[in-house]
C-alpha atoms as a PDB file:
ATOM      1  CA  UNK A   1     -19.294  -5.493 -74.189  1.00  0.00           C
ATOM      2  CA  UNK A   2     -15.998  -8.421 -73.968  1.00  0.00           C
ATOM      3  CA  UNK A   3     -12.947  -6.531 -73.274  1.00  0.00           C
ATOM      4  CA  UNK A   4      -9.492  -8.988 -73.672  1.00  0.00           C
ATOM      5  CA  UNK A   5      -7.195  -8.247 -70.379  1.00  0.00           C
ATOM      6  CA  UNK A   6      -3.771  -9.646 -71.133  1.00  0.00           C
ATOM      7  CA  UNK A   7      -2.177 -10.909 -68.017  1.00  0.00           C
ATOM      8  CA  UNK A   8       1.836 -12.077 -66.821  1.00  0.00           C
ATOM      9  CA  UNK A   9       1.790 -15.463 -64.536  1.00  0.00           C
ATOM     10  CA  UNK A  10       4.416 -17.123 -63.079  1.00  0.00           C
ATOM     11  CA  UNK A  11       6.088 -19.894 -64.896  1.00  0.00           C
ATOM     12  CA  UNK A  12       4.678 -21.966 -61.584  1.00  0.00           C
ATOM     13  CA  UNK A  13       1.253 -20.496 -61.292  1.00  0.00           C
ATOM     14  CA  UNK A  14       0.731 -20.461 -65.370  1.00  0.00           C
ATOM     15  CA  UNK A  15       1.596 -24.805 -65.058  1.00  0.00           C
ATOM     16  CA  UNK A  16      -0.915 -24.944 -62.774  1.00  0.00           C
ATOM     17  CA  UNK A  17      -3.051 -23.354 -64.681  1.00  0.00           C
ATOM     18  CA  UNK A  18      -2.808 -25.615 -67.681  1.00  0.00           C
ATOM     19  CA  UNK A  19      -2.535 -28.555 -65.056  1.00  0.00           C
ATOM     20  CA  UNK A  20      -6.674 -27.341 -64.022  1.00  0.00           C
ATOM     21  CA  UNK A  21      -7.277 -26.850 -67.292  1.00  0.00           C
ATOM     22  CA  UNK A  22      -6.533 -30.559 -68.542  1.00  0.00           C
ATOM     23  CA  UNK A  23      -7.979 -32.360 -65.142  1.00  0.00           C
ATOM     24  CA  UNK A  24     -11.650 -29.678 -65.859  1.00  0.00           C
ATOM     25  CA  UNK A  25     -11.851 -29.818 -69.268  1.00  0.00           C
ATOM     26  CA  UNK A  26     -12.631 -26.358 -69.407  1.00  0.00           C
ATOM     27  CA  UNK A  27     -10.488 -23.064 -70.984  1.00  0.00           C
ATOM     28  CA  UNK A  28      -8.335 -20.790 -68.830  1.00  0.00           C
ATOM     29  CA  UNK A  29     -10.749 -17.518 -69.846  1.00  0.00           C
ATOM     30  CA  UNK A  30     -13.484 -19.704 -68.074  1.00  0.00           C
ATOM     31  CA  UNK A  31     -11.071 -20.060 -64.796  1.00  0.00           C
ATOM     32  CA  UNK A  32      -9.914 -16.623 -64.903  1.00  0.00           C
ATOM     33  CA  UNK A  33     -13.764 -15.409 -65.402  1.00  0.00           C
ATOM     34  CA  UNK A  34     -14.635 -17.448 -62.312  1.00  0.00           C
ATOM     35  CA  UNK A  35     -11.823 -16.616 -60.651  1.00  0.00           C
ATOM     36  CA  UNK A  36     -12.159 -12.974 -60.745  1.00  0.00           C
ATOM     37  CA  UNK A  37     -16.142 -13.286 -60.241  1.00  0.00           C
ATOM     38  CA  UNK A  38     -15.106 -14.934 -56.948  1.00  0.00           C
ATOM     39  CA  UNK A  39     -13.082 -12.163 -56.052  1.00  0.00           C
ATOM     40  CA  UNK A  40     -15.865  -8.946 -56.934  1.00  0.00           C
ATOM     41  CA  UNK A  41     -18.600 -10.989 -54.674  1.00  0.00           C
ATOM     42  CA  UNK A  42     -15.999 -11.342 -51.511  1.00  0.00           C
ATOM     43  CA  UNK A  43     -14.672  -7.945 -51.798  1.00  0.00           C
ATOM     44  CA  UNK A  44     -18.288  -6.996 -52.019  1.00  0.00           C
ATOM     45  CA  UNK A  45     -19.167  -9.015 -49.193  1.00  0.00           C
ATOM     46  CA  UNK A  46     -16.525  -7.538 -46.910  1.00  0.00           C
ATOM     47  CA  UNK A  47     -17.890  -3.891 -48.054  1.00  0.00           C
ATOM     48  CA  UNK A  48     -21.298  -4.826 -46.977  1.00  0.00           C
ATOM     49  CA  UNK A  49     -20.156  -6.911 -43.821  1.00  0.00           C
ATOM     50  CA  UNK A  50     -18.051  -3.809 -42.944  1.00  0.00           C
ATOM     51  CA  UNK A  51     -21.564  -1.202 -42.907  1.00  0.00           C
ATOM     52  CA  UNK A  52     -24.071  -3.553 -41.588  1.00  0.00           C
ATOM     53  CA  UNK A  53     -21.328  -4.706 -38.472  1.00  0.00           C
ATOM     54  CA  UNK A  54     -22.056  -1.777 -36.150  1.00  0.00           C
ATOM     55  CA  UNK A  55     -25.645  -2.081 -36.816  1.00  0.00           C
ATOM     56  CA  UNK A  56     -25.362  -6.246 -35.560  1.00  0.00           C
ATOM     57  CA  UNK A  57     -23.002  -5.249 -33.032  1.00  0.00           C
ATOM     58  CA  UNK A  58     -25.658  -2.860 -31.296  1.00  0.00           C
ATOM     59  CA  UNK A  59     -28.335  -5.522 -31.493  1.00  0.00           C
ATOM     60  CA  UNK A  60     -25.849  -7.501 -29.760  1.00  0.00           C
ATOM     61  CA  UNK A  61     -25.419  -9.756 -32.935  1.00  0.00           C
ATOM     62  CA  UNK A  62     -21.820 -10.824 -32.640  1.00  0.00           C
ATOM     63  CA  UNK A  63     -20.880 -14.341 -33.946  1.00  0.00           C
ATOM     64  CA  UNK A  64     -23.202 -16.525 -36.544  1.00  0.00           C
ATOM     65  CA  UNK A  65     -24.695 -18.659 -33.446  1.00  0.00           C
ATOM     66  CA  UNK A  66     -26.066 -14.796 -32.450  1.00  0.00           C
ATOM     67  CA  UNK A  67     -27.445 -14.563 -36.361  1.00  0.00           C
ATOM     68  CA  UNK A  68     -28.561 -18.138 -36.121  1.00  0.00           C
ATOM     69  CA  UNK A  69     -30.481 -17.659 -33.282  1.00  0.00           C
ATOM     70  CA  UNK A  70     -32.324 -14.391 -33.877  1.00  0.00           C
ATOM     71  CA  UNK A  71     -33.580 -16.159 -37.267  1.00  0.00           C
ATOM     72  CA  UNK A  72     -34.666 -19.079 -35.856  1.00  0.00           C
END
């Protein structure tokens, strides 16, 4: 199912919008779809970061060289 979502930019933010959408050739629904696709899959990311953290943090998995190495 498409729903429309009608949206209010700033005059700034809506010229470069049209700016993007002249240098990629592409339509602002496609920028806004990507856009807000970006935005699910890092709030997503943050909600699983923020369960599986005190699980790493008792293996003692701190930083990404700690991931890194326990993969390698």
């Amino acid at each position: 199912m498409k729903d429309t979502i009608t949206i209010r930019l700033p005059e700034k933010l809506q010229k470069e919008l049209n700016t993007v959408v002249k240098t990629e050739k592409t339509s602002k629904s496609e920028i806004i779809r990507d856009a807000i696709a970006r935005y699910v899959a890092v709030k997503r990311f943050q909600q699983l970061r923020k369960k599986v953290l005190p699980f790493a943090e008792a293996e003692g998995l701190i930083t990404d060289e700690d991931i890194f190495k326990a993969i390698s």
